[in-house]
C-alpha atoms as a PDB file:
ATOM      1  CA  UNK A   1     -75.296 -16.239  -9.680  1.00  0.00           C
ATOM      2  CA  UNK A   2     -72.455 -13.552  -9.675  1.00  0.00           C
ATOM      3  CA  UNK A   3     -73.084 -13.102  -5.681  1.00  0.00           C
ATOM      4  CA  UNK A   4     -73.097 -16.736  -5.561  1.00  0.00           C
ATOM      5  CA  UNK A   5     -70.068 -17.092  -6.789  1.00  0.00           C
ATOM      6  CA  UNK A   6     -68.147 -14.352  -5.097  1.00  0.00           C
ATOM      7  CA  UNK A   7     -69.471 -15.884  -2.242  1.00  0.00           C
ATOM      8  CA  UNK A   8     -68.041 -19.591  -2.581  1.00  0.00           C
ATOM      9  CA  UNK A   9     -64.442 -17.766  -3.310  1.00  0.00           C
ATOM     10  CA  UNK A  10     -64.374 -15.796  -0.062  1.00  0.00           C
ATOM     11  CA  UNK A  11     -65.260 -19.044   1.602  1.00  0.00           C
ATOM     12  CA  UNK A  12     -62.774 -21.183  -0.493  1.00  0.00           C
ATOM     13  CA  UNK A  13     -59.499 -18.601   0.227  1.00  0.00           C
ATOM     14  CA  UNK A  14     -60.830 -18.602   3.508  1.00  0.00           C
ATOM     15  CA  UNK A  15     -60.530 -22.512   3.843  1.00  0.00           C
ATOM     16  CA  UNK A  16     -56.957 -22.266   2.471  1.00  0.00           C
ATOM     17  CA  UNK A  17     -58.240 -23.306  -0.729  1.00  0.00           C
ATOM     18  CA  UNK A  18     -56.859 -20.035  -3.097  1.00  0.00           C
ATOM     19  CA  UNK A  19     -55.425 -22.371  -5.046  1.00  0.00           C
ATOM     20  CA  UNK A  20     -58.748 -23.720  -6.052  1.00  0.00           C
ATOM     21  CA  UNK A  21     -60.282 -20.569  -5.752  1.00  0.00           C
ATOM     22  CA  UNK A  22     -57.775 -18.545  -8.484  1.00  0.00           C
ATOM     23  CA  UNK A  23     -58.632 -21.811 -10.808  1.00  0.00           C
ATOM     24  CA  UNK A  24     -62.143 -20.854 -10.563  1.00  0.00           C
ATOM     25  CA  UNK A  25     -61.651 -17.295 -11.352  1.00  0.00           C
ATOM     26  CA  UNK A  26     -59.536 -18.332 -14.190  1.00  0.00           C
ATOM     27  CA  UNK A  27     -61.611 -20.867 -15.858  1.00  0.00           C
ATOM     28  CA  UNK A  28     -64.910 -20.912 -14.384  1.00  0.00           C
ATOM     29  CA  UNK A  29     -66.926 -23.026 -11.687  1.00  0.00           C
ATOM     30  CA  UNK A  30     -67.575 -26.136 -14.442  1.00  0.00           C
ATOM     31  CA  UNK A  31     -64.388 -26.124 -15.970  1.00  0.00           C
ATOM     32  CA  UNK A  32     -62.977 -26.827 -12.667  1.00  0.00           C
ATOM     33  CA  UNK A  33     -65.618 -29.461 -11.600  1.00  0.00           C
ATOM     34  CA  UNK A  34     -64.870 -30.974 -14.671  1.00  0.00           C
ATOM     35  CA  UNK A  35     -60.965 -30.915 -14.222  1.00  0.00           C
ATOM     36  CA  UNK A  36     -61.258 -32.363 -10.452  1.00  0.00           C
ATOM     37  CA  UNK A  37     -64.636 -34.649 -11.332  1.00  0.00           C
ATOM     38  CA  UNK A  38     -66.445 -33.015  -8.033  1.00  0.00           C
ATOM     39  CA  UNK A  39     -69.167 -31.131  -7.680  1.00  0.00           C
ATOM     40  CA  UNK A  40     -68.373 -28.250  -6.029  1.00  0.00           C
ATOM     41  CA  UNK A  41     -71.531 -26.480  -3.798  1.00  0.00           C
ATOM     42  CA  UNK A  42     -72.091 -23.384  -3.659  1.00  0.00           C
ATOM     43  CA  UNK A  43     -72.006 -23.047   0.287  1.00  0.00           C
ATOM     44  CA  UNK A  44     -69.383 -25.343   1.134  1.00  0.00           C
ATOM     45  CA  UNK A  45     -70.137 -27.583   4.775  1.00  0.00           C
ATOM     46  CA  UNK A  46     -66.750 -28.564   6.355  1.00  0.00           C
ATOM     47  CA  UNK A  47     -67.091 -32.016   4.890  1.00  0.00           C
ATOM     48  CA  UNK A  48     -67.234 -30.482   1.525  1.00  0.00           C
ATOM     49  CA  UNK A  49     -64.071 -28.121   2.174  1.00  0.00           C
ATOM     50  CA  UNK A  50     -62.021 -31.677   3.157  1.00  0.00           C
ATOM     51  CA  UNK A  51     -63.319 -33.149   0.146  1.00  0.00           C
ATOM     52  CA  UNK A  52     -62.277 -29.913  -2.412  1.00  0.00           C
ATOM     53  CA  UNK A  53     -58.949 -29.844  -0.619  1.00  0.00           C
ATOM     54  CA  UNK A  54     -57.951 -33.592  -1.237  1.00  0.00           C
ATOM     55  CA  UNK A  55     -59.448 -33.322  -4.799  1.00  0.00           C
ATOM     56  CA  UNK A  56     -57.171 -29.878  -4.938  1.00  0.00           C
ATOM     57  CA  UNK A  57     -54.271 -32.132  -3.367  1.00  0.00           C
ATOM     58  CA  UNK A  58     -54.701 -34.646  -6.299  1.00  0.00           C
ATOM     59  CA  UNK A  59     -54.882 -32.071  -9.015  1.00  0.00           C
ATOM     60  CA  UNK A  60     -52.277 -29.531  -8.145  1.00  0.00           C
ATOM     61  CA  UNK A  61     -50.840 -29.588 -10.714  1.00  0.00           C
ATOM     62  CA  UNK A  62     -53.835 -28.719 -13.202  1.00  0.00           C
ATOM     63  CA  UNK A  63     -55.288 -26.046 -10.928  1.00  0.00           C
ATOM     64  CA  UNK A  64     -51.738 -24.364 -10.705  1.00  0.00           C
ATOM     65  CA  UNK A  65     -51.724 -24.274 -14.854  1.00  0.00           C
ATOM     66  CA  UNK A  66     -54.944 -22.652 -15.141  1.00  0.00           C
ATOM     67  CA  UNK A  67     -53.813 -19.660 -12.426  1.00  0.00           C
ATOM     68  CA  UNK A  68     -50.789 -19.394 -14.792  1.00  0.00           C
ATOM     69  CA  UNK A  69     -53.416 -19.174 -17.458  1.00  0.00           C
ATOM     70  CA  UNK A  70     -55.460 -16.221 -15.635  1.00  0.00           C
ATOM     71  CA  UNK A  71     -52.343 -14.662 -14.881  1.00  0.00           C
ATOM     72  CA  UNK A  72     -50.759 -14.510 -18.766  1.00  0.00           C
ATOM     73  CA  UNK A  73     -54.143 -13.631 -19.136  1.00  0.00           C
ATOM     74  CA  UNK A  74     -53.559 -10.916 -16.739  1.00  0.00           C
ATOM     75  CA  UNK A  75     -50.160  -9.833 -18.310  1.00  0.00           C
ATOM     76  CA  UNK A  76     -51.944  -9.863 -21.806  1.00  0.00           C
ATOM     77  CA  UNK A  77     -54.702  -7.439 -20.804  1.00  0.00           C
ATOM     78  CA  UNK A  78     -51.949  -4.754 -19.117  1.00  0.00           C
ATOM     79  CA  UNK A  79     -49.579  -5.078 -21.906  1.00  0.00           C
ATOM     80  CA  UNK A  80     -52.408  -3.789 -24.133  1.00  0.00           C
ATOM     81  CA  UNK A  81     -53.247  -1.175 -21.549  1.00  0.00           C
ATOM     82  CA  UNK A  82     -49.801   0.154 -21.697  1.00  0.00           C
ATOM     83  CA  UNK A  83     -49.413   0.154 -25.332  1.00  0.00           C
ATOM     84  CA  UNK A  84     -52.655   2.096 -25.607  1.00  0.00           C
ATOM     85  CA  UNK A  85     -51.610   4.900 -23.079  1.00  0.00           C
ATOM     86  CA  UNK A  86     -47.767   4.771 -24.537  1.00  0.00           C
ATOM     87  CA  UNK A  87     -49.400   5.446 -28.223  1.00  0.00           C
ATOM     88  CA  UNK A  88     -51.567   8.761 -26.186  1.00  0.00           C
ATOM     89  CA  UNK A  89     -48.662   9.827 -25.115  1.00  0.00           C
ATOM     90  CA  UNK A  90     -46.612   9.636 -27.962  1.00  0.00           C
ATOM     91  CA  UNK A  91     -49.505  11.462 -29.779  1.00  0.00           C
ATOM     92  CA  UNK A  92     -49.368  14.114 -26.913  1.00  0.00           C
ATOM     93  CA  UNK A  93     -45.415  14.464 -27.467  1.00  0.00           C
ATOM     94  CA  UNK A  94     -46.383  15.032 -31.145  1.00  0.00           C
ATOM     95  CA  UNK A  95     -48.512  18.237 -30.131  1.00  0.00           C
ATOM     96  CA  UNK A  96     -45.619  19.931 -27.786  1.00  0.00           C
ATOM     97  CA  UNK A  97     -43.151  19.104 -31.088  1.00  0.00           C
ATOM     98  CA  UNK A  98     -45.605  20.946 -33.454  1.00  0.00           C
ATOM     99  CA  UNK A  99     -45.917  23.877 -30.326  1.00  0.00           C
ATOM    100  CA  UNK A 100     -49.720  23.002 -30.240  1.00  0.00           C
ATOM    101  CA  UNK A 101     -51.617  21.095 -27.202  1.00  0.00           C
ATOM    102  CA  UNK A 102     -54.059  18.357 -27.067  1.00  0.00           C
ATOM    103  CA  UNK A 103     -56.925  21.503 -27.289  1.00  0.00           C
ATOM    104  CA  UNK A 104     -59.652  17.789 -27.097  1.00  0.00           C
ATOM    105  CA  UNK A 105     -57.940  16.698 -23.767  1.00  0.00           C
ATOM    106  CA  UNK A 106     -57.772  19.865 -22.085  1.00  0.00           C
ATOM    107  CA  UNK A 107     -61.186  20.366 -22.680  1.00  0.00           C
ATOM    108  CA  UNK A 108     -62.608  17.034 -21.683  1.00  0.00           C
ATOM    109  CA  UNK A 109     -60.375  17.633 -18.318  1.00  0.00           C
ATOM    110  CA  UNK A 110     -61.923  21.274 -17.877  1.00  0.00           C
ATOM    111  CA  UNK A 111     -65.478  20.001 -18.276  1.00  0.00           C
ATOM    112  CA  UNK A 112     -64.722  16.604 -15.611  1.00  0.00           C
ATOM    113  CA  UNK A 113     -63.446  19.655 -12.720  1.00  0.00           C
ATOM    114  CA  UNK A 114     -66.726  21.488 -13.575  1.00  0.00           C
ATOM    115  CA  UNK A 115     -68.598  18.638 -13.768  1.00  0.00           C
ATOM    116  CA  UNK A 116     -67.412  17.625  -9.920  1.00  0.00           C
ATOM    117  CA  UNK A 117     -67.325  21.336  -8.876  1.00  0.00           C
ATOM    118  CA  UNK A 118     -71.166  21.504  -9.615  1.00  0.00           C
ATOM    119  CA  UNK A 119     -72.073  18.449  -8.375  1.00  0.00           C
ATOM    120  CA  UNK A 120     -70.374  19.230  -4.875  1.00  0.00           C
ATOM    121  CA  UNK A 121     -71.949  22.566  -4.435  1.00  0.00           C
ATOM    122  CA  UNK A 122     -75.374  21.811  -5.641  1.00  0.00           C
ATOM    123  CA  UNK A 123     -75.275  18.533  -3.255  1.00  0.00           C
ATOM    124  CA  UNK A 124     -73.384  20.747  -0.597  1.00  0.00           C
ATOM    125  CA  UNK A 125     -76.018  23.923  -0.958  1.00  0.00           C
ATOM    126  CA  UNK A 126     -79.296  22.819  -1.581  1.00  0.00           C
ATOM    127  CA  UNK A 127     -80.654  21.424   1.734  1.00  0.00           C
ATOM    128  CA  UNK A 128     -83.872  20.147   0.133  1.00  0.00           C
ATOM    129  CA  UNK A 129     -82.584  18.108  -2.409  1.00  0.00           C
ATOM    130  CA  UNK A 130     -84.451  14.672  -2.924  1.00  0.00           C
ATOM    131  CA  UNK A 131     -82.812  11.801  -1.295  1.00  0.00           C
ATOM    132  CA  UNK A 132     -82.930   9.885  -4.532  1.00  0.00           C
ATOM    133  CA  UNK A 133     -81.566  12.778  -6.386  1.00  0.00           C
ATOM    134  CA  UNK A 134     -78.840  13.474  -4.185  1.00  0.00           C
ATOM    135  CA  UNK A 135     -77.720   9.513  -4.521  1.00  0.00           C
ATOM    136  CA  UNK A 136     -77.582  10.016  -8.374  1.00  0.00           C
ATOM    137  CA  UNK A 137     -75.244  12.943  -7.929  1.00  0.00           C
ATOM    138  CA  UNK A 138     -72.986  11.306  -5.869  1.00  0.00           C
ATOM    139  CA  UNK A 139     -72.924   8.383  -8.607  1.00  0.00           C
ATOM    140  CA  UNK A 140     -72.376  10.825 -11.264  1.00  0.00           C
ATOM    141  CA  UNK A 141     -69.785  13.038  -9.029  1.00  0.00           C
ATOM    142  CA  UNK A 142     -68.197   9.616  -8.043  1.00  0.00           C
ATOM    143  CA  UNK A 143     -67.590   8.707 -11.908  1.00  0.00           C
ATOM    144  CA  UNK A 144     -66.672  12.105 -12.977  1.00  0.00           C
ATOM    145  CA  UNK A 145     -64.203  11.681 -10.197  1.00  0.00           C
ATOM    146  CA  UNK A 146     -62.659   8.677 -11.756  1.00  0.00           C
ATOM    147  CA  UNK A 147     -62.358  10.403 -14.936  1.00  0.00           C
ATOM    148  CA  UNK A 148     -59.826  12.851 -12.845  1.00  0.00           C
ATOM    149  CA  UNK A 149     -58.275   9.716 -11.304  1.00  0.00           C
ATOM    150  CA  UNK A 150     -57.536   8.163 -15.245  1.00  0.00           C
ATOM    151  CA  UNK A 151     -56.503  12.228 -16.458  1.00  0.00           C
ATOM    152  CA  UNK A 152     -54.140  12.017 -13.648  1.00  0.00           C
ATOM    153  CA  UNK A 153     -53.057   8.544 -14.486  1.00  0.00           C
ATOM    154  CA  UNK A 154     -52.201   9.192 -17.566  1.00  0.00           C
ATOM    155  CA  UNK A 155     -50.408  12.867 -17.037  1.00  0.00           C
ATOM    156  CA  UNK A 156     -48.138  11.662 -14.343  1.00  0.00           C
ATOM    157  CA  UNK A 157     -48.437   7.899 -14.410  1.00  0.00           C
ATOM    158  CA  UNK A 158     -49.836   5.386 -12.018  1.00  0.00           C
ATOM    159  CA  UNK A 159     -48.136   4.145  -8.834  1.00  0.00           C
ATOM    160  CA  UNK A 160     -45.301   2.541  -8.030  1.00  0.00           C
ATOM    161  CA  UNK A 161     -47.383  -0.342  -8.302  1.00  0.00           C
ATOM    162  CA  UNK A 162     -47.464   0.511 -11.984  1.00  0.00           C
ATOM    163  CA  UNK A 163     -43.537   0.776 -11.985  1.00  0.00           C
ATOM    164  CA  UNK A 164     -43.126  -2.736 -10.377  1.00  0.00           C
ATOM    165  CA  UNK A 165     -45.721  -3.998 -13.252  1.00  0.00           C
ATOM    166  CA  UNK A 166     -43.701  -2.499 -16.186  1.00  0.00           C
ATOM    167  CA  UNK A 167     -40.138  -4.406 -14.824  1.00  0.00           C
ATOM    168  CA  UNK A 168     -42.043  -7.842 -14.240  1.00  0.00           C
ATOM    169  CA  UNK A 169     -43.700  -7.320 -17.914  1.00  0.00           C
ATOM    170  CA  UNK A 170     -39.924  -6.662 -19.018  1.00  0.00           C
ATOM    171  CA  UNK A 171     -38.419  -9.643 -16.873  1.00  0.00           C
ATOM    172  CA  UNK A 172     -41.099 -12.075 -18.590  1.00  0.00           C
ATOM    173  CA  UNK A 173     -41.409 -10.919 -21.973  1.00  0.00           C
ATOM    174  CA  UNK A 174     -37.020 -10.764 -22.147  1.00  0.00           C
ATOM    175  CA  UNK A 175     -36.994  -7.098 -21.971  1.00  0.00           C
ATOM    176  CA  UNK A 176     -34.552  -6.581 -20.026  1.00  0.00           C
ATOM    177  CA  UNK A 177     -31.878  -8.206 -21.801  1.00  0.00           C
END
């Protein structure tokens, strides 16, 4: 169903339908069918694309409430994000204060650049490994990897992307003020 779906969304943004497409996201394929009382397929013909796109015509207005709905939904989830990696940090300030370190962290980091050190050199070296062995590896490399990627995150933040998040959380929640 889940390839189904990600399927019907490509072809809906790609029929200038994103509108109807976020809604879907946001609420589900039913909810939506409910909201604009059409069926929509699951491999749109071009009939059915002029059909969804008057139906999205006539219920604009609906659709556009539940993508403000995804996106507070959004907003929600990274607020909660950045409260849990403010209160890490805070805790990590607390260490430096008390001239101790986060002994737990640096540990977990040393063990993820070991981790992804071995895994490269035993995939690298060992010219007879498996084919199916080798493919776990690189799935167990590629996670260890993201570890790194969130240890990094969190040391130095994010991107600027991450900046431009944190002013329009401020902007809508009346931080800024």
């Amino acid at each position: 169903m889940i390839p189904i779906v990600a399927s019907l969304l490509t072809t809906l943004a790609s029929n200038g339908l994103g509108l109807l497409s976020s809604a879907i996201q946001a609420k589900g394929k039913q909810v939506v069918e409910e909201t604009l009382g059409v069926k929509i397929p699951d491999n749109p013909t071009p009939e059915d694309v002029v059909k969804l796109r008057q139906a999205t015509f006539d219920h604009e207005e609906r659709l556009i409430e539940l993508s403000i709905e995804k996106a507070k939904n959004d907003l929600e989830g990274f607020k909660i994000e950045v409260a849990d990696r403010d209160s890490a940090r805070v805790r990590d300030a607390e260490f430096v204060k008390q001239g101790t370190s986060n002994s737990r962290a640096n540990l977990m980091f040393f063990l993820a650049v070991c981790a992804v050190t071995g895994l490269v050199w035993i995939v690298w070296t060992d010219q007879g490994i498996n084919e199916y062995v080798k493919g776990i590896f690189t799935l167990v490399l590629g996670r260890f990897l993201g570890y790194l990627d969130n240890i990094y995150s969190f040391e130095f933040g994010t991107t600027r992307g991450s900046r431009d998040k944190d002013d329009t959380i401020k902007n809508l929640t009346g931080g800024s003020k």
